[in-house]
Protein backbone atom coordinates (compact mmCIF):
# COMPACT_ATOMS: atom_id res chain seq x y z
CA UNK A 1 0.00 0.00 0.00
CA UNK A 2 2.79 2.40 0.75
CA UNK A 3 4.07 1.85 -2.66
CA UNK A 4 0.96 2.91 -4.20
CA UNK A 5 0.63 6.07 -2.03
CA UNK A 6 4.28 7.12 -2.99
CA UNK A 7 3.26 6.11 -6.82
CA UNK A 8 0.29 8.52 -6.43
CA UNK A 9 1.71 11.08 -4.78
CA UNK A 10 4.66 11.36 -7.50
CA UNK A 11 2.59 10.96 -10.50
CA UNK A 12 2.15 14.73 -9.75
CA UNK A 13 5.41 16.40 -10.06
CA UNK A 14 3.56 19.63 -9.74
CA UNK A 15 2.52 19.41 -5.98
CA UNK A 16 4.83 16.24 -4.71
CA UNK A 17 7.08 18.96 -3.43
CA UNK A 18 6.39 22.29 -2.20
CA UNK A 19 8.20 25.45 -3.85
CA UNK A 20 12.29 25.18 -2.68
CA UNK A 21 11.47 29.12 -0.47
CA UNK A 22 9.43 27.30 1.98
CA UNK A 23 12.20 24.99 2.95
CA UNK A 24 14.23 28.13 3.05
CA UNK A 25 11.60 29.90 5.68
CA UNK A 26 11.28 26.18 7.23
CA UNK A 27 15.09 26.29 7.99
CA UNK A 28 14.90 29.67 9.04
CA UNK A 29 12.70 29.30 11.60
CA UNK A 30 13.91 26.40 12.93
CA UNK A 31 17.77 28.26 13.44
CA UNK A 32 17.74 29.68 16.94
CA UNK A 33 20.78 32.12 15.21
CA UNK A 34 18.26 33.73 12.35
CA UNK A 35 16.83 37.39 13.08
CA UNK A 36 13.35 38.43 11.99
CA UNK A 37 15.19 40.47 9.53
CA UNK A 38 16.75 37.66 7.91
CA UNK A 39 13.19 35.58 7.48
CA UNK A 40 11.72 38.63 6.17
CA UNK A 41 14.64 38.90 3.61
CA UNK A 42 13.76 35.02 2.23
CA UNK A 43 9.85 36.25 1.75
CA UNK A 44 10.14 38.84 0.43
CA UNK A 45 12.33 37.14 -2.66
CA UNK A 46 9.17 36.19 -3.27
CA UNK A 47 6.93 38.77 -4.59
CA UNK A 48 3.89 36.86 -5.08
CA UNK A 49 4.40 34.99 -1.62
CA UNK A 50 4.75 38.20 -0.12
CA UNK A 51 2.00 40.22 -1.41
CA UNK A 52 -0.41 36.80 -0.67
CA UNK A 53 1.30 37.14 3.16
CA UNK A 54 0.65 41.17 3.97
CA UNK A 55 -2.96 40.59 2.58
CA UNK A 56 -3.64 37.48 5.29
CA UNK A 57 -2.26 39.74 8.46
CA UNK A 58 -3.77 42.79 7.17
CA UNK A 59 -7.33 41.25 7.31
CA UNK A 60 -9.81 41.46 9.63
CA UNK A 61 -9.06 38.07 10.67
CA UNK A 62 -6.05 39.23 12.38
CA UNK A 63 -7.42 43.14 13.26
CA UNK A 64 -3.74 44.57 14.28
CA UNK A 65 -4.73 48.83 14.61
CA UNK A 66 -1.84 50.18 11.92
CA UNK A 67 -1.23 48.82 8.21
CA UNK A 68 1.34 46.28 8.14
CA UNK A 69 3.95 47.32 5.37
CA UNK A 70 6.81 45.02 5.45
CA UNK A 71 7.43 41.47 5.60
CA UNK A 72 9.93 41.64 8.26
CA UNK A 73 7.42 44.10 10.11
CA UNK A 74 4.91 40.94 9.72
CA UNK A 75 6.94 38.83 10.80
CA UNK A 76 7.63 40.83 14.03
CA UNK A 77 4.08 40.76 15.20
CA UNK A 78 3.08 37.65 14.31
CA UNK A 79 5.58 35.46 15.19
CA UNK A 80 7.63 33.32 13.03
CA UNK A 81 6.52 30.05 13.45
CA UNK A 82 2.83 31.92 12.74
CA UNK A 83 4.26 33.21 9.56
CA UNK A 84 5.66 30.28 8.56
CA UNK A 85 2.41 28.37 8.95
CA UNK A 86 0.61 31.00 6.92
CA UNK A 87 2.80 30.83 4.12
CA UNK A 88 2.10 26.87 4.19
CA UNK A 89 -1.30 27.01 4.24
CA UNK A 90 -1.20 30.17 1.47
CA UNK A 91 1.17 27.87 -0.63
CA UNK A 92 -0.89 24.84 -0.88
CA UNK A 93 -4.03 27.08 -1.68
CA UNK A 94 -2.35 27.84 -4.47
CA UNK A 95 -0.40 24.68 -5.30
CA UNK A 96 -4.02 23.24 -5.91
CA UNK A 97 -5.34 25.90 -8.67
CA UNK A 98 -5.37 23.98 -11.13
CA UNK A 99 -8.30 21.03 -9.97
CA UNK A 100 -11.25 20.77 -13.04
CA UNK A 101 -14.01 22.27 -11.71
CA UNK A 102 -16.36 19.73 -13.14
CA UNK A 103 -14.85 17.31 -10.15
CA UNK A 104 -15.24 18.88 -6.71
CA UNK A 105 -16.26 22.47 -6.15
CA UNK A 106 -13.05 23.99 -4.77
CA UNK A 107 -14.47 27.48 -2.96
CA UNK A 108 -16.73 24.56 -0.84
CA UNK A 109 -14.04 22.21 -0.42
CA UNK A 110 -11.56 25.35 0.99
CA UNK A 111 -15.00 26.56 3.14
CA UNK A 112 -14.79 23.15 4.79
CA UNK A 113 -10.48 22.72 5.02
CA UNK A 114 -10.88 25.98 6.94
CA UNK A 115 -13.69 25.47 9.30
CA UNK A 116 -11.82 22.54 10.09
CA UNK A 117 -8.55 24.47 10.84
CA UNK A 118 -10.41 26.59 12.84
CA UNK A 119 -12.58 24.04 14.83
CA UNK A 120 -9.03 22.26 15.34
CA UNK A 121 -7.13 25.58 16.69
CA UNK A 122 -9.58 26.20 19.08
CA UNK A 123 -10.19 23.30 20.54
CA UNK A 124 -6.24 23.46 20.50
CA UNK A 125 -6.54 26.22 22.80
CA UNK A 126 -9.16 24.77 25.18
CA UNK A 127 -6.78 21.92 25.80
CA UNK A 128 -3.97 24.42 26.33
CA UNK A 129 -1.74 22.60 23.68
CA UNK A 130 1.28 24.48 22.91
CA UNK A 131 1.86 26.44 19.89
CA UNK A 132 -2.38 25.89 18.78
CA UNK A 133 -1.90 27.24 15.39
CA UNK A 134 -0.92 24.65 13.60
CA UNK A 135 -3.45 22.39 14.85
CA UNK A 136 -5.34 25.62 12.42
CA UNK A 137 -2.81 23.94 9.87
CA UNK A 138 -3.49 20.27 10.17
CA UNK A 139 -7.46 20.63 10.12
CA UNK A 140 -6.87 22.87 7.17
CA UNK A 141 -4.84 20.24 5.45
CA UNK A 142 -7.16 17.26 6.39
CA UNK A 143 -8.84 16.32 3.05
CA UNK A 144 -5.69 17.04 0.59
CA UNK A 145 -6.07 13.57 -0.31
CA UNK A 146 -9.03 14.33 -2.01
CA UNK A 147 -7.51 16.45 -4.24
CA UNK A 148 -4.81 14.24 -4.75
CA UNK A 149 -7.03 11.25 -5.97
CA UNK A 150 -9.06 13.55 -8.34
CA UNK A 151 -6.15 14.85 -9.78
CA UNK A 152 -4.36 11.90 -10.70
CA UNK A 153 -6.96 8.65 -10.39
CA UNK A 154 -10.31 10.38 -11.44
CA UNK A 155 -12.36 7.46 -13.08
CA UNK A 156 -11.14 5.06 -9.70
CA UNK A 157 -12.87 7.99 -8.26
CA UNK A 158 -16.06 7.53 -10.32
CA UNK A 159 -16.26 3.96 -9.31
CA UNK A 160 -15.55 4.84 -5.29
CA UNK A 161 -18.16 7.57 -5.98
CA UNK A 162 -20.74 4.58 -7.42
CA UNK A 163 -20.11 2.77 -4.33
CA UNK A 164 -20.45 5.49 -1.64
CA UNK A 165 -23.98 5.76 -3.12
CA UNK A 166 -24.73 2.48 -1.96
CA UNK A 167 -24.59 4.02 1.52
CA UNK A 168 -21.35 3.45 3.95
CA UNK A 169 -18.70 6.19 4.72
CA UNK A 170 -16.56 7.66 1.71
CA UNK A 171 -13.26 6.20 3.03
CA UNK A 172 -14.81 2.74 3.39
CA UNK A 173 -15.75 2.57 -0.29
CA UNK A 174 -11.98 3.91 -0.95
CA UNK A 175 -10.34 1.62 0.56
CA UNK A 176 -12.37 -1.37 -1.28
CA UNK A 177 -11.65 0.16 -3.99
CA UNK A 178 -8.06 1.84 -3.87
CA UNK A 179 -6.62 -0.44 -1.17
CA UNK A 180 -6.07 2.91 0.79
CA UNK A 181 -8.45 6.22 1.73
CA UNK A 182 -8.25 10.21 0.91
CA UNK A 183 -6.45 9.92 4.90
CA UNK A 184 -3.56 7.86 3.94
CA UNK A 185 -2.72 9.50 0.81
CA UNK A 186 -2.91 12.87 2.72
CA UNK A 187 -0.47 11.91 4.87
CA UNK A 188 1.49 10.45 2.13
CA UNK A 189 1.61 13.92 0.70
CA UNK A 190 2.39 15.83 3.63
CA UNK A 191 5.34 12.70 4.43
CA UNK A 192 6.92 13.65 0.97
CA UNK A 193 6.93 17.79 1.66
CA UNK A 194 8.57 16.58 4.70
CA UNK A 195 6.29 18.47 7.52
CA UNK A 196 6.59 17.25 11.00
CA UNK A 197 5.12 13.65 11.82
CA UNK A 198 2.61 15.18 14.14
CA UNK A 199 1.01 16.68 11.43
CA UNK A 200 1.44 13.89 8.90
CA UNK A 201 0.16 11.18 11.40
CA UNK A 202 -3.27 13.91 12.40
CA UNK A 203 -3.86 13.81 8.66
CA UNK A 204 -3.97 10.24 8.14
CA UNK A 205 -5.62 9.00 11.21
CA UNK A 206 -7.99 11.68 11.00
CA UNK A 207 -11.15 8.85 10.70
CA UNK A 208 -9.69 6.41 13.10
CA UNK A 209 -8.03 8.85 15.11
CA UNK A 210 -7.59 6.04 18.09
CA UNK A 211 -5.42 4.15 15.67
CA UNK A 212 -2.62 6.66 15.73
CA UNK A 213 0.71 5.27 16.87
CA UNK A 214 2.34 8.47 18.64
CA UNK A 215 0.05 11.58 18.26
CA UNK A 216 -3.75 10.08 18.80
CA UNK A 217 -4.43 13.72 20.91
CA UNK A 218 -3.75 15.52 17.72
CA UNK A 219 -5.49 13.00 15.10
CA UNK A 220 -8.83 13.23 17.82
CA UNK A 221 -8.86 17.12 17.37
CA UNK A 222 -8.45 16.67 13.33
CA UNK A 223 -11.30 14.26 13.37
CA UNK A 224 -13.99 16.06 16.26
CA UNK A 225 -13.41 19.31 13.94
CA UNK A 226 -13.85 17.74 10.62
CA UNK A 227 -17.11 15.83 12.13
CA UNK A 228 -17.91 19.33 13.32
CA UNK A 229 -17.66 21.25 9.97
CA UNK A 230 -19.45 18.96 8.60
CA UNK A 231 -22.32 19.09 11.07
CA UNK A 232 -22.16 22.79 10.97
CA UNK A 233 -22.87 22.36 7.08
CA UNK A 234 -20.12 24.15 6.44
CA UNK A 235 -18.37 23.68 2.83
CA UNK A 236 -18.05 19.81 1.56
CA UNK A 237 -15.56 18.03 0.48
CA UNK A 238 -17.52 15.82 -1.65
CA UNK A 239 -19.05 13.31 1.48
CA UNK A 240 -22.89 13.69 1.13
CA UNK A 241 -23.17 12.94 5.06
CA UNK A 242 -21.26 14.18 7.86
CA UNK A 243 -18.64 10.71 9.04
CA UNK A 244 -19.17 9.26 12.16
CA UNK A 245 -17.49 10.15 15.60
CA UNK A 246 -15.55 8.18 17.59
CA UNK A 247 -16.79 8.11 21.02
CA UNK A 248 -13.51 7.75 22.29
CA UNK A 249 -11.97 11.12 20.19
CA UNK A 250 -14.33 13.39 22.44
CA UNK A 251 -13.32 11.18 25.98
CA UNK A 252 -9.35 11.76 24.81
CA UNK A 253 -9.22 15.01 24.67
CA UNK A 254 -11.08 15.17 28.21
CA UNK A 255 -12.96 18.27 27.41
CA UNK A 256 -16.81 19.19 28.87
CA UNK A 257 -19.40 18.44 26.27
CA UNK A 258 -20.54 21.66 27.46
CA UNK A 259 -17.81 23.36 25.33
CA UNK A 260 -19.78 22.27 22.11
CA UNK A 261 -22.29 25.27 21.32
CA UNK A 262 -19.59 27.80 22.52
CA UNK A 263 -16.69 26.38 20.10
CA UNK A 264 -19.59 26.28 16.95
CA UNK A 265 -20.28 29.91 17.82
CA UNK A 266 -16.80 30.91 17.81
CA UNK A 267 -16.16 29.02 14.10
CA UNK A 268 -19.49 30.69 12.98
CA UNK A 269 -18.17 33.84 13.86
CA UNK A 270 -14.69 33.52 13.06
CA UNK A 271 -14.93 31.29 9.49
CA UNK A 272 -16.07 34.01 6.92
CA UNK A 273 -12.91 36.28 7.67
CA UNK A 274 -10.84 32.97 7.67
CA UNK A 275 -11.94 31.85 4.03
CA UNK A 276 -11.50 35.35 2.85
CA UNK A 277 -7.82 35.72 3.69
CA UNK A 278 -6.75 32.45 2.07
CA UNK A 279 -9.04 32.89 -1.27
């Protein structure tokens, strides 16, 4: 099965590897030695990368009183590992431009990858977890798979599709069909841009979150949130019902059920801005 995943994931040269200035801002951030003014200095290399980054913290969504000019000015009030994070998430938006329309509607399929970043962040923060944000980036990069397998296997997909119909969950009929789910080959993709294992093992586990070797805290909060987008009705990512929960994903994480209505009003609130900065 790994084989296959690897196979799929470099059938697509275009996306099996993120563009070589996010390894450079990845390094960067991860030197102890390297000044804001040195990370700002790599952005801003890239113009397009740069203008995409002073739009996201000059939104709403981030409300900070004066205009933000500069990257390195960015980068000074919102933290490097933030920025860094951003310009993942702003990267793979566009790394994906190119998906037929005719197979998924993309503005409902980012709708949903968001509201699941932000369900995932803040429930990140009830918990206390350190450094919440990018639990923002593994909900948001959840259902890459999806993409992946429409991209480069799109009549398998018609056949998964034809047998999803027939009732069942979506990655059920996937793996009868593919010998592996939209999860796996997530994770397969996020394995091959090299992020960090917490993150590739929260994408993969994401519907059997209690199957995760070494991070099952972080696959639970990937799968409540995506069950919670969905319920929420908001976006799709081509599943015509929202996935079932795992009992034992809401008793891991050891939060109140009472937390539910206030975490859906905070997303409702907070996931209009959020689209908006990314598309």
């Amino acid at each position: 099965m790994t084989k296959d995943l690897e196979n799929l994931v470099s059938q697509s040269p275009q996306i099996s590897s993120l563009p070589t200035i996010f390894y450079q801002i990845n390094e960067a951030v991860e030197d102890p030695e390297c000044s804001f003014v040195e990370i700002g200095e790599i952005i801003s290399n890239d113009p397009s990368l740069s203008a995409r980054l002073l739009r996201i913290v000059n939104s709403s969504f981030f409300g900070f009183p004066s205009k933000i000019e500069t990257i390195t000015h960015a980068v000074t009030i919102v933290g490097m590992a933030q920025l860094r994070d951003l310009a993942l998430a702003t990267t793979v938006v566009n790394q994906f431009k190119g998906v037929p329309k005719n197979l998924i509607n993309m503005e409902k399929f980012w709708l949903h990858s968001v509201a699941t970043g932000l369900t995932a962040k803040i429930l990140a923060i009830y918990r206390r977890e350190a450094n919440a944000d990018r639990f923002y980036l593994m909900g948001m990069l959840h259902d890459l798979g999806r993409l992946l397998l429409l991209l480069n296997i799109p009549d398998s997909i018609k056949t998964v599709m034809a047998k999803y119909e027939l009732g069942g969950t979506m990655y059920a009929a996937e793996n009868e069909v593919l010998g592996f789910d939209h999860a796996s080959a997530a994770g397969q993709l996020m394995k091959s841009w090299q992020l960090p294992e917490m993150l590739q093992e929260a994408v993969s586990y994401h519907h059997k979150p209690h199957e995760a070797p070494h991070y099952p805290i972080a696959a639970s909060i990937v799968h409540i949130s995506d069950f919670i987008a969905h319920g929420m009705e908001l976006g799709a990512c081509g599943e015509r019902f929202v996935p079932p929960l795992h009992s034992k994903a809401w008793e891991m994480l050891e939060l109140p059920p009472g937390l539910l209505p206030s975490i859906m009003e905070q997303v409702d609130r907070q996931v209009g801005e959020a689209v908006e900065i990314f598309l």
